[in-house]
Protein backbone atom coordinates (compact mmCIF):
# COMPACT_ATOMS: atom_id res chain seq x y z
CA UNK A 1 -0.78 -8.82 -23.11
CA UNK A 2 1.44 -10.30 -19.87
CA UNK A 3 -0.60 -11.31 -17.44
CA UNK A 4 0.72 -13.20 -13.84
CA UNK A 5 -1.88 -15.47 -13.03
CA UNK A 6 -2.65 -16.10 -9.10
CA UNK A 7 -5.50 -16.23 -6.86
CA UNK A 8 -6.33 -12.77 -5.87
CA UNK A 9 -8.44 -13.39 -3.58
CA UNK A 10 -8.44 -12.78 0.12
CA UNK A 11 -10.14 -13.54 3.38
CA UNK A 12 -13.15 -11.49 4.39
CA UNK A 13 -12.51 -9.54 6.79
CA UNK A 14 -13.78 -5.68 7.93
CA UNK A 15 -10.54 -4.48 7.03
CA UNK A 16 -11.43 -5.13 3.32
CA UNK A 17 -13.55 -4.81 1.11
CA UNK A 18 -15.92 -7.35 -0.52
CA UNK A 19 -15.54 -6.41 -4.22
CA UNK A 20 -12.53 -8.47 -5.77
CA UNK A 21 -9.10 -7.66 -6.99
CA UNK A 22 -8.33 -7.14 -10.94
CA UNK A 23 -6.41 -9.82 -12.40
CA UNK A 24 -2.54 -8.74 -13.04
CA UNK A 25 -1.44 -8.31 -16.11
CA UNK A 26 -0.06 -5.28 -18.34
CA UNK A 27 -0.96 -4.62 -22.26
CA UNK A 28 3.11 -4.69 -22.74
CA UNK A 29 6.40 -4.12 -20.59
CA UNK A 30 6.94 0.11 -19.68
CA UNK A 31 10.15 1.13 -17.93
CA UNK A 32 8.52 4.54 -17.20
CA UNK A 33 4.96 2.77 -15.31
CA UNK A 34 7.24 0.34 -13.53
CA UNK A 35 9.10 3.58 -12.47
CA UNK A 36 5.99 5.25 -11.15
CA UNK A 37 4.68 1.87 -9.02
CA UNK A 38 8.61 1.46 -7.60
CA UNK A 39 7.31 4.68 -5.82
CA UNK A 40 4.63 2.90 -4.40
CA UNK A 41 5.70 -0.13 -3.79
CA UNK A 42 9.30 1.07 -1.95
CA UNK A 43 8.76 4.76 -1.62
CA UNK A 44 8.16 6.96 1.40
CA UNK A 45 4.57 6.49 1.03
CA UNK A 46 4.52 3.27 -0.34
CA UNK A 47 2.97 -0.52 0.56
CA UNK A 48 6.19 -1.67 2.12
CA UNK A 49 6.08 1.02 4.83
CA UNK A 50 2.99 0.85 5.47
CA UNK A 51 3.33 -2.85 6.51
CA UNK A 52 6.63 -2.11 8.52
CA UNK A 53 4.68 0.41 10.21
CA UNK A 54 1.46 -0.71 10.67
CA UNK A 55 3.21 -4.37 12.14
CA UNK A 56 5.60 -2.53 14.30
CA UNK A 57 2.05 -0.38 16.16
CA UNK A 58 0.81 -3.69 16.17
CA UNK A 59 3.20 -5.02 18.29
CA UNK A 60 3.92 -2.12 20.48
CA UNK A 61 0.11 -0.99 20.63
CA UNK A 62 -0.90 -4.74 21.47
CA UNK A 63 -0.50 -4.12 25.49
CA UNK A 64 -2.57 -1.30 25.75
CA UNK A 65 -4.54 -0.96 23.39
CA UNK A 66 -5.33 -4.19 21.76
CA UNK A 67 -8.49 -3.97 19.56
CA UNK A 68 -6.26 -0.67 17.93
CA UNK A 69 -3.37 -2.75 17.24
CA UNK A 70 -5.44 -5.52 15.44
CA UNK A 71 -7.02 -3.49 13.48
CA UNK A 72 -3.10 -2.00 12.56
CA UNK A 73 -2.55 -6.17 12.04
CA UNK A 74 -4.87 -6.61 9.89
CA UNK A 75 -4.72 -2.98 7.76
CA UNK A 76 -1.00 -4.37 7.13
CA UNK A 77 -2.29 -7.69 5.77
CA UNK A 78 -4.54 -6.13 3.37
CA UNK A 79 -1.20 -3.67 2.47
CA UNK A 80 0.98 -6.88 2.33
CA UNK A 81 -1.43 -7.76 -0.85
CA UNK A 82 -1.51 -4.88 -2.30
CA UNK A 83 2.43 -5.03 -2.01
CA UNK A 84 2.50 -8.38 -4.25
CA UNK A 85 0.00 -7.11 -6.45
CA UNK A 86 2.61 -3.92 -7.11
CA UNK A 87 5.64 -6.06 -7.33
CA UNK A 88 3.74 -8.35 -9.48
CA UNK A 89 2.80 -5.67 -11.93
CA UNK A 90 6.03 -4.08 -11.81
CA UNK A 91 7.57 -7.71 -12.93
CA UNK A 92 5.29 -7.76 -16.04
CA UNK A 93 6.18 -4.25 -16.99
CA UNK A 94 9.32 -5.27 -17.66
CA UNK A 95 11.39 -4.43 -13.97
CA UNK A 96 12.81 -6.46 -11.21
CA UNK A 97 10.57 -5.64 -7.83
CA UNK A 98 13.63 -4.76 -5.90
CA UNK A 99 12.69 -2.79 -2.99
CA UNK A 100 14.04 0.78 -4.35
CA UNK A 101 12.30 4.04 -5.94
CA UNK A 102 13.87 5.87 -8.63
CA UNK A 103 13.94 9.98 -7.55
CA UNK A 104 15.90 12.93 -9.10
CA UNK A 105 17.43 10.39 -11.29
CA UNK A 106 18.83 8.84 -8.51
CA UNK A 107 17.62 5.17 -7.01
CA UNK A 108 16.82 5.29 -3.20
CA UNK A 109 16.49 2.08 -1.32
CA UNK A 110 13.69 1.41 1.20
CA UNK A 111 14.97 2.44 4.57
CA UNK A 112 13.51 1.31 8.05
CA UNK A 113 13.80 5.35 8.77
CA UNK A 114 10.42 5.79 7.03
CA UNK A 115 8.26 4.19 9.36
CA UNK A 116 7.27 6.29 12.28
CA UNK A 117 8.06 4.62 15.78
CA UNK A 118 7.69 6.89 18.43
CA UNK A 119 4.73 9.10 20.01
CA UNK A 120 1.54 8.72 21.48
CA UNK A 121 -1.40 6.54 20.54
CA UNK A 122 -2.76 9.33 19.34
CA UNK A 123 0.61 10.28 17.07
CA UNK A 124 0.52 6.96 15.59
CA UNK A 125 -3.07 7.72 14.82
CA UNK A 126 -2.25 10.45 13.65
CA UNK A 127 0.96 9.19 11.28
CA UNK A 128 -1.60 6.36 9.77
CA UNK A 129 -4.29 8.64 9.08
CA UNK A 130 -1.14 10.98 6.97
CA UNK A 131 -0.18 7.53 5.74
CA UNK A 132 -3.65 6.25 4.12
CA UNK A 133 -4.60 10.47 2.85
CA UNK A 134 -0.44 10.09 1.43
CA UNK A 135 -0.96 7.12 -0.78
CA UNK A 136 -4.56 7.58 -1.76
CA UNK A 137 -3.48 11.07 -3.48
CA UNK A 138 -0.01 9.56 -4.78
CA UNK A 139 -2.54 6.33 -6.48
CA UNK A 140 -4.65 9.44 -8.04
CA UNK A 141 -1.64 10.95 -9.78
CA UNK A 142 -0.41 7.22 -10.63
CA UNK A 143 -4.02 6.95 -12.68
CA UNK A 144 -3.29 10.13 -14.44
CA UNK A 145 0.30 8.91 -15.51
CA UNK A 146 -0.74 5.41 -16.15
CA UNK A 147 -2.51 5.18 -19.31
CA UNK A 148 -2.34 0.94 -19.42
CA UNK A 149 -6.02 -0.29 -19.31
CA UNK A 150 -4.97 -3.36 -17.77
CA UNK A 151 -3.15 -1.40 -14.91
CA UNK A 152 -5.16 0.88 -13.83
CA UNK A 153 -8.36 -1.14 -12.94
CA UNK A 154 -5.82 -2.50 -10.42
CA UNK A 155 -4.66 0.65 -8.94
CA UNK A 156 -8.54 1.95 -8.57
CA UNK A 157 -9.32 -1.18 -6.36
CA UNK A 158 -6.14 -0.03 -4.39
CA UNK A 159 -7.50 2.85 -3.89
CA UNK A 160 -10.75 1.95 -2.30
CA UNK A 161 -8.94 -0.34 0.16
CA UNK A 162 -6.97 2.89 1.06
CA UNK A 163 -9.65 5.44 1.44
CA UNK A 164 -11.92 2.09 3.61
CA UNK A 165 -7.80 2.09 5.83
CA UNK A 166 -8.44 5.71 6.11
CA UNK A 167 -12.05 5.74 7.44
CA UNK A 168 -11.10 3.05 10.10
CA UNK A 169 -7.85 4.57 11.30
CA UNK A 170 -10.44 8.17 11.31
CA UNK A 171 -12.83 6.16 13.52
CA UNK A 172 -10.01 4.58 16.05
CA UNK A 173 -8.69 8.08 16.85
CA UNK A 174 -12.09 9.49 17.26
CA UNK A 175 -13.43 7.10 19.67
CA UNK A 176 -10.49 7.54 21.94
């Protein structure tokens, strides 16, 4: 078993949860699961866009609305971990982290073009909400690829950090 030891754990905050974070480790290196969490970790939908995205409506939302944009802060910090905890795992399976996705055969780099910019408050809203509903599902079909018992304890803590991200970006939109 390859295991990365670190602390995993992080501050307290309402933007995540209490319970902790599996350790990382894999039961042995897997080209095809570090495949699968490049997706995550670089993809469309993955970590890294989320914290582009979620920093950039920090900083643009922080005038106007600034108890929105810290909550966007903070979301990306929590997403920021869950980034090292992917690239982490994806080093122990036997892959360099590199921020690209494999798709069609093809590998596709991160671009800046997946974050979403413009729009209203609401939009960006909006685009979050998409963003948190996006990765939960793509984590779901990760768990029914991902057979590694060592993995996937990981992933299902990921998970509830996403669906708790999608419940507070639900309740900022509402009580505009």
């Amino acid at each position: 078993m390859k295991e990365e030891r670190s602390d995993h754990s992080h501050a307290k905050s309402p933007y995540s949860l209490a319970e902790p974070y599996p350790e990382v480790r894999v039961t042995c290196e897997n080209a095809r699961y570090a495949a699968l969490l490049l997706q995550d970790y670089a993809g469309f939908s993955g970590e890294l866009t989320a914290i582009n995205q979620y920093i950039y409506h920090y900083i643009s939302l922080q005038p106007s609305y600034p108890a929105i944009a810290d909550a966007a802060r903070h979301i990306a910090i929590v997403e920021m971990h869950h980034f090292e905890m992917l690239g982490k795992t994806i080093q122990l399976l036997g892959k360099a982290p590199v921020v690209h996705f494999p798709d069609c055969g093809a590998m596709h780099f991160w671009s800046s073009k997946y974050v979403y910019y413009g729009g209203t408050i609401y939009d960006k809203l909006a685009c979050n909400i998409q963003h948190e509903a996006d990765a939960i599902r793509n984590y779901r079909s990760r768990l029914r690829q991902i057979n590694d018992p060592c993995i996937r304890p990981v992933l299902e803590r990921i998970i509830l950090d996403e669906e708790h991200h999608l419940r507070i970006y639900s309740q900022l939109r509402e009580d505009l």
